[in-house]
N, C-alpha and C. Protein backbone atom coordinates (compact mmCIF):
# COMPACT_ATOMS: atom_id res chain seq x y z
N UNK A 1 -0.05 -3.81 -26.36
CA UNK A 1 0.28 -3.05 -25.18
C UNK A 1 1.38 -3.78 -24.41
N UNK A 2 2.49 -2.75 -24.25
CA UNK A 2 3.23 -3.39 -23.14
C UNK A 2 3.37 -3.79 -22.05
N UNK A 3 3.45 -4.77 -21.48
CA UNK A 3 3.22 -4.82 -19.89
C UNK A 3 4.30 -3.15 -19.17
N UNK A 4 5.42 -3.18 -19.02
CA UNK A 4 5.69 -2.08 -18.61
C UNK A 4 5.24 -0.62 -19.19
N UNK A 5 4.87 -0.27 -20.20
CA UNK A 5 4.30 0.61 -20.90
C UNK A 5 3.19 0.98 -20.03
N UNK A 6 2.00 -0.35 -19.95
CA UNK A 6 0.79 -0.50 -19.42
C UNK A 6 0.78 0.29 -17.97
N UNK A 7 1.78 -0.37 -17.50
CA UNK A 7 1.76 0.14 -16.00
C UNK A 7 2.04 1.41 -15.73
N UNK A 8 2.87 1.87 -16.58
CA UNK A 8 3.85 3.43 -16.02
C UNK A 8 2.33 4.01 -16.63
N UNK A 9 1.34 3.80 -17.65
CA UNK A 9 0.31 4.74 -17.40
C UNK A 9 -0.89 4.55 -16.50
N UNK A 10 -1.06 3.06 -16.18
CA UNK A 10 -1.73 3.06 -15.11
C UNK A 10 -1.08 3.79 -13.65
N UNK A 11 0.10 3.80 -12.99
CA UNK A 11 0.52 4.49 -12.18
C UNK A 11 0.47 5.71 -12.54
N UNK A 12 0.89 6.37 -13.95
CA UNK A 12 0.27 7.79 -13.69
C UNK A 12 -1.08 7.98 -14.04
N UNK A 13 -1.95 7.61 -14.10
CA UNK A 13 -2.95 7.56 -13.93
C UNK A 13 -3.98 7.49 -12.32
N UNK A 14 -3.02 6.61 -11.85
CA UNK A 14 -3.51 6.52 -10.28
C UNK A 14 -3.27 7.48 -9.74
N UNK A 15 -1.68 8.04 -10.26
CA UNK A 15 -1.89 9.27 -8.97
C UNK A 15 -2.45 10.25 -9.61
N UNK A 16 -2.89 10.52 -10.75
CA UNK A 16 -3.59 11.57 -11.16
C UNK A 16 -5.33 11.51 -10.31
N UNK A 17 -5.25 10.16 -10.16
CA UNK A 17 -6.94 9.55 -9.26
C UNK A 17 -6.42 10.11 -7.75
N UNK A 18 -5.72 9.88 -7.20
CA UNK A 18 -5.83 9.87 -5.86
C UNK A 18 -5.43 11.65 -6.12
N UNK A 19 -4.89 12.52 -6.66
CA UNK A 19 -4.72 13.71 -6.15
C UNK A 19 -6.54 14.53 -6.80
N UNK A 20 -6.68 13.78 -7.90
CA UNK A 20 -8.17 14.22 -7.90
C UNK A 20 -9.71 13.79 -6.89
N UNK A 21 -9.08 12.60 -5.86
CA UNK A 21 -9.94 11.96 -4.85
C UNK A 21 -10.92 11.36 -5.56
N UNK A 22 -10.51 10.87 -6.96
CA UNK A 22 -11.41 10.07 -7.79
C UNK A 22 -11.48 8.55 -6.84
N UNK A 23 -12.38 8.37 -6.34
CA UNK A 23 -11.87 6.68 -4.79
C UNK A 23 -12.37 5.75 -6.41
N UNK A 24 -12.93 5.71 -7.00
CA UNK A 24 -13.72 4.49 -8.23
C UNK A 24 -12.25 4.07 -8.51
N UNK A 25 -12.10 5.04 -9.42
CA UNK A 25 -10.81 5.30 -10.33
C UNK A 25 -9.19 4.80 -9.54
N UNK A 26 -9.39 5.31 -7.98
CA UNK A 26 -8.34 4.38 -7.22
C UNK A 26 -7.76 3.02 -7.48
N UNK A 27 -9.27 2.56 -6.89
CA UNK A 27 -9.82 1.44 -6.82
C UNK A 27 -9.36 0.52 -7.90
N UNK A 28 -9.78 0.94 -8.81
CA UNK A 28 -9.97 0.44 -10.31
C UNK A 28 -8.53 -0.08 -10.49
N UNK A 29 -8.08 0.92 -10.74
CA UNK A 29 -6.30 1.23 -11.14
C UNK A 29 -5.12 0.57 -10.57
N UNK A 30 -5.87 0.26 -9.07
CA UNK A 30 -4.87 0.06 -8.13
C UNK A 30 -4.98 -1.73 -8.16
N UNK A 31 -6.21 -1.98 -8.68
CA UNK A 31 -6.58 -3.80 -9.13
C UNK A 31 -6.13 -3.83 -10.33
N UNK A 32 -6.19 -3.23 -11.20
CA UNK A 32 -5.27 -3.26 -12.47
C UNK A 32 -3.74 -3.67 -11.99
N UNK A 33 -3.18 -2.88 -11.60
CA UNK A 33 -1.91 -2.59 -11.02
C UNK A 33 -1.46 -4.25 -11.01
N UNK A 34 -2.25 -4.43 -10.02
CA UNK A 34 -1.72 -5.48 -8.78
C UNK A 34 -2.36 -6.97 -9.87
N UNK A 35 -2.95 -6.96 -10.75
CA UNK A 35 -3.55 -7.84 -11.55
C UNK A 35 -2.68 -8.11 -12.43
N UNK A 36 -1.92 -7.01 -13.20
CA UNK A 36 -0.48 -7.18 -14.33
C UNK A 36 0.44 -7.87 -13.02
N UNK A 37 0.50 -7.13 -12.05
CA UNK A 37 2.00 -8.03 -11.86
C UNK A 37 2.02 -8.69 -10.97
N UNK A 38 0.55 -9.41 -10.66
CA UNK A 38 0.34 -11.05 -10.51
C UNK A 38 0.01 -12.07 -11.18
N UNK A 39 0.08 -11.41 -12.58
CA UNK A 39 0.31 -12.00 -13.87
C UNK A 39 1.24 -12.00 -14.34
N UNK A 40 2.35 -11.46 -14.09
CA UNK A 40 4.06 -11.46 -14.50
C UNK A 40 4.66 -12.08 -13.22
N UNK A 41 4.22 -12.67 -12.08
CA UNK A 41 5.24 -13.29 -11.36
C UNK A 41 5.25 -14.37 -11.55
N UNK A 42 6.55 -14.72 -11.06
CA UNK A 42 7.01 -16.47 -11.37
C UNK A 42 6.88 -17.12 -10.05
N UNK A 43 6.23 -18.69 -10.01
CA UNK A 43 5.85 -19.09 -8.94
C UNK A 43 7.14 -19.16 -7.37
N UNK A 44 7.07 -19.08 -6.30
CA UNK A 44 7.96 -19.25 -5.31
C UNK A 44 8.86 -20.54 -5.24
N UNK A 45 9.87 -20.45 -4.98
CA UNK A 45 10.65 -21.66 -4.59
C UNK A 45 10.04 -22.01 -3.23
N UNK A 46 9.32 -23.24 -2.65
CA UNK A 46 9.30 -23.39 -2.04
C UNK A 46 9.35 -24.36 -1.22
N UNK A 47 10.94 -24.75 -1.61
CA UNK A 47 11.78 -25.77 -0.52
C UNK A 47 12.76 -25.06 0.49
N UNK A 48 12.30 -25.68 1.64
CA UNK A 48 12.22 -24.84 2.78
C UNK A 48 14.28 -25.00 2.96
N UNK A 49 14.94 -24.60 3.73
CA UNK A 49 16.15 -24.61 3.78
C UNK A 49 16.76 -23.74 5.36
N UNK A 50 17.46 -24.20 5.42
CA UNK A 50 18.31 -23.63 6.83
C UNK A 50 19.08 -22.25 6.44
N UNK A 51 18.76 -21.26 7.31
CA UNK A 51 19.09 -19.93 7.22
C UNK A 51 20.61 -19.83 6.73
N UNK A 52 21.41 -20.81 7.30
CA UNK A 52 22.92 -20.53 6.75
C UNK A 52 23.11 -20.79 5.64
N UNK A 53 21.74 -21.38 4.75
CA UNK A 53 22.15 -21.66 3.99
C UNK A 53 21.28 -20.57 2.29
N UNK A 54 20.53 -19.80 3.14
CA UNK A 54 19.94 -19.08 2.51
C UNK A 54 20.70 -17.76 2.11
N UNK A 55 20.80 -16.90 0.47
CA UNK A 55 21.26 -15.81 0.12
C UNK A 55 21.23 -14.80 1.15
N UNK A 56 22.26 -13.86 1.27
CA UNK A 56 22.35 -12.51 2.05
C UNK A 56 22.32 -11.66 1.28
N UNK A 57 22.98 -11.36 0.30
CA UNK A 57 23.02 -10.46 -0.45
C UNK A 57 21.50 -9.52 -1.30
N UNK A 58 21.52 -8.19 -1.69
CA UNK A 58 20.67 -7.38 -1.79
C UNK A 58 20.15 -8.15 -2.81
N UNK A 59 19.28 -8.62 -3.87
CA UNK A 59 18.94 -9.07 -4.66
C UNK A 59 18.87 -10.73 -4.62
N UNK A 60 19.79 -11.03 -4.18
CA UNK A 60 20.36 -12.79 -3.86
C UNK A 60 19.03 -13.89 -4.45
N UNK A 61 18.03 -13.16 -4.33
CA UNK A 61 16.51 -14.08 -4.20
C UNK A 61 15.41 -13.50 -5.68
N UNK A 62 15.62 -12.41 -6.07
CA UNK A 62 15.54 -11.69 -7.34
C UNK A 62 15.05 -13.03 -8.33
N UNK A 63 14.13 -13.05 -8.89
CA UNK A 63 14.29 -13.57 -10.47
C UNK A 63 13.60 -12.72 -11.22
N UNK A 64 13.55 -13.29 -12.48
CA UNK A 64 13.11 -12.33 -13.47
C UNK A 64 11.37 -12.84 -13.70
N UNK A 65 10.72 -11.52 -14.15
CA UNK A 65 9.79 -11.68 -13.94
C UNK A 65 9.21 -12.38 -15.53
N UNK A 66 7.75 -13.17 -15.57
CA UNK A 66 7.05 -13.86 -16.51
C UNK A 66 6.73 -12.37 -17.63
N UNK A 67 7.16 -13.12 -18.75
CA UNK A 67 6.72 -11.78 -19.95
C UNK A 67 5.53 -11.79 -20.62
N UNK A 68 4.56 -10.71 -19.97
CA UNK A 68 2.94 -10.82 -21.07
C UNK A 68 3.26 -10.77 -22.05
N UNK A 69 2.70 -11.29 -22.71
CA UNK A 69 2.29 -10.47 -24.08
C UNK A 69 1.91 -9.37 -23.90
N UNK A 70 1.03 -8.56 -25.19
CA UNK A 70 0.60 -7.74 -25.47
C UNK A 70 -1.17 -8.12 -25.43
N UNK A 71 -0.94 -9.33 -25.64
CA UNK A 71 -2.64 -9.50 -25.54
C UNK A 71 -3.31 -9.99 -24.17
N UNK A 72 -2.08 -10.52 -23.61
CA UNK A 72 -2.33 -11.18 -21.95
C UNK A 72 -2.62 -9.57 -21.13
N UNK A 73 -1.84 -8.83 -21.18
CA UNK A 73 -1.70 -6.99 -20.59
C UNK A 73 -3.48 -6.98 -21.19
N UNK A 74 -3.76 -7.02 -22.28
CA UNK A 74 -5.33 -6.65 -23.05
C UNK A 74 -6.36 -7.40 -22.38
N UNK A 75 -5.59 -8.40 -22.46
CA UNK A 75 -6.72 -9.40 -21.66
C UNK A 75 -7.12 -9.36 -19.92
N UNK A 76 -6.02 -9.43 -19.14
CA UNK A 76 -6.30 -8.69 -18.32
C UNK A 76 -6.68 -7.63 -18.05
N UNK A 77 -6.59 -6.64 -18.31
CA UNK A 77 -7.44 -5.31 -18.25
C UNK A 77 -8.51 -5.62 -18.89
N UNK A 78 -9.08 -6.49 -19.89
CA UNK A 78 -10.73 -6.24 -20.21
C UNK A 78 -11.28 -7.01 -18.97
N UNK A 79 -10.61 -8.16 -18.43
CA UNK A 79 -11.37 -8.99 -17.73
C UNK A 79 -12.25 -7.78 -16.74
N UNK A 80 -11.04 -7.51 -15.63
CA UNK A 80 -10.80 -6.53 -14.49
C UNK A 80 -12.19 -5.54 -14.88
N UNK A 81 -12.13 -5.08 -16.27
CA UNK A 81 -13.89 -4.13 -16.39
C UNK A 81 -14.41 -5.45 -16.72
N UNK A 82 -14.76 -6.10 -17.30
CA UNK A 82 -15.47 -7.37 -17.72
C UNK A 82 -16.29 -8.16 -15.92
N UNK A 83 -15.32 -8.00 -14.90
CA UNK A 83 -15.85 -8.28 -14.04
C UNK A 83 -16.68 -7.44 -13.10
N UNK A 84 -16.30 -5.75 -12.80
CA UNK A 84 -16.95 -4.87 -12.86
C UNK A 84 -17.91 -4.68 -13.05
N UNK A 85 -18.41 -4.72 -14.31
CA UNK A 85 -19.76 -4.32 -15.29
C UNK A 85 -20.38 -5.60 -14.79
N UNK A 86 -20.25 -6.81 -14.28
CA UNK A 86 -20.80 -8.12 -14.15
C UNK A 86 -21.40 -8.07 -12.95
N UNK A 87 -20.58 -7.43 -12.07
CA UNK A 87 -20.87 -7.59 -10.20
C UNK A 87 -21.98 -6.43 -10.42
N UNK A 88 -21.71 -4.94 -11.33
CA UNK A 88 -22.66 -3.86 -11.35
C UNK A 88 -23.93 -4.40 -12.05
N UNK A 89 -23.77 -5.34 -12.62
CA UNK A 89 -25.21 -5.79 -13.34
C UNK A 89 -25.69 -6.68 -12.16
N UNK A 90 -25.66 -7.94 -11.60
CA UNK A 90 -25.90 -8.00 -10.56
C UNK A 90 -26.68 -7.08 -9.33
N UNK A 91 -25.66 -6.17 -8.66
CA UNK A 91 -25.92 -5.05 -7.71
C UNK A 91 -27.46 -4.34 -8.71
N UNK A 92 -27.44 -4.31 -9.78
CA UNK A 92 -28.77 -3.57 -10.08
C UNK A 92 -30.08 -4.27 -9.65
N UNK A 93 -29.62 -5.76 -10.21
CA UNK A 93 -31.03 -6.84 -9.83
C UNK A 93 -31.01 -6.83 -8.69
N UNK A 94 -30.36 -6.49 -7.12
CA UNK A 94 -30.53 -6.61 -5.71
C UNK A 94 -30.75 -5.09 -5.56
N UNK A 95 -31.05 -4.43 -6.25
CA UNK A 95 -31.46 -3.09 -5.95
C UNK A 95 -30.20 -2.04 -5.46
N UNK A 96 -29.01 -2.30 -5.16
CA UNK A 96 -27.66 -2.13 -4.69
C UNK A 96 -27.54 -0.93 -5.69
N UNK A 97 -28.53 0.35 -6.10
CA UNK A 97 -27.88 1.04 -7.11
C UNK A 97 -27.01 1.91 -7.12
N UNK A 98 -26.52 2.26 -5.95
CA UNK A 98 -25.11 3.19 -4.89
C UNK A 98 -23.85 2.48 -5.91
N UNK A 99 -24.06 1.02 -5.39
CA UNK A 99 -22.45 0.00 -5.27
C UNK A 99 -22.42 -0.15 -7.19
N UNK A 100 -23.63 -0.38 -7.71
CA UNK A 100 -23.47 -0.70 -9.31
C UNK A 100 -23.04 0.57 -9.81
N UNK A 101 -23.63 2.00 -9.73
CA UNK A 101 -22.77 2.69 -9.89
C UNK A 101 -21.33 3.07 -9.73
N UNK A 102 -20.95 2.79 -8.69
CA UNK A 102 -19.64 3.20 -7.99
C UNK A 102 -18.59 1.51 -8.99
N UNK A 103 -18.77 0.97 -9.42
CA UNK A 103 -18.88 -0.54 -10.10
C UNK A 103 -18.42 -0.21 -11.23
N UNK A 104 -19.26 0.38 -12.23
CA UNK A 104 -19.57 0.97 -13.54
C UNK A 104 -18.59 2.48 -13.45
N UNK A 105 -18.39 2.90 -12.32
CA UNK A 105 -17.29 3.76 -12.30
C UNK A 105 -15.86 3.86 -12.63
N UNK A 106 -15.87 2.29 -11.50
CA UNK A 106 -13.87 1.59 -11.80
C UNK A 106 -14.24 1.10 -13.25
N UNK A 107 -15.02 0.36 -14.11
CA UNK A 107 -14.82 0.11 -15.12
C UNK A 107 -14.60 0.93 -15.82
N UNK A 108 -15.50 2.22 -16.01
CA UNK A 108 -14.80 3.59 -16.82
C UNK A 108 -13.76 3.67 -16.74
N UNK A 109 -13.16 3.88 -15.08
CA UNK A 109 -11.40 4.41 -15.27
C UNK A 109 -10.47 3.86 -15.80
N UNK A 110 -10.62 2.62 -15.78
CA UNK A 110 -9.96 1.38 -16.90
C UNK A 110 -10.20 1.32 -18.23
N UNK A 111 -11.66 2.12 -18.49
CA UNK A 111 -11.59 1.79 -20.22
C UNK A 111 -10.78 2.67 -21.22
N UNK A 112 -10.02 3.49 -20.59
CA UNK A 112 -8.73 3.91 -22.03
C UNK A 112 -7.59 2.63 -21.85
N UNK A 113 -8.06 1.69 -21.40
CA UNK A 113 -6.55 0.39 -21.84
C UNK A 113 -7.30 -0.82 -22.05
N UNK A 114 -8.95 -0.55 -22.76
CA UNK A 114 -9.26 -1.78 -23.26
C UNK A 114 -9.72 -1.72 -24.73
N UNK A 115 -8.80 -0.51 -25.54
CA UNK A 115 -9.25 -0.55 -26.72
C UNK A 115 -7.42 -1.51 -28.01
């Protein structure tokens, strides 16, 4: 799986969730999302510097982003249900059976990108 591949169907996927008011499936999708591409960023420069001396230009600060694999994209998305199904197993032993459902929900909406 491609990391960009991955995403353009998780985004259409999300908005197919939010115009169906699927909130699990939001949820789900929208931690997926944000899970790939805090797994593709590259760490901050962070030596501090004097404004005159910092880029202006539209991009100036731009780098390129870290390249998944195909199995890192896999791997993250199983975790993301992997942790799901973990907190919903949990929520069952505290009696929480509302939240383990709703749990076991976002993991469904994620499982067409953990095969």
């Amino acid at each position: 799986m491609e990391l960009e591949e991955t995403l353009a169907q998780l985004r259409a996927a999300l908005n197919e969730a939010m115009h169906d008011r699927d909130q699990p499936a939001v949820m789900a999708l929208r931690a997926a999302i944000s899970a790939l591409q805090n797994a593709a960023a590259v760490p901050a420069d962070d030596r501090g510097g004097s404004i005159e001396e910092s880029p202006s230009r539209v991009g100036a600060t731009d780098v390129p982003r870290h390249e998944l694999t195909p199995h890192e994209v896999q791997f993250i998305i199983e975790t993301e249900v992997d942790l799901r199904e973990a907190e919903a197993a949990s929520c069952e032993r505290l009696g929480q059976h509302e939240r383990a459902e709703r749990l076991r929900a976002e993991a469904d909406a994620l499982a067409p990108w953990t095969t």
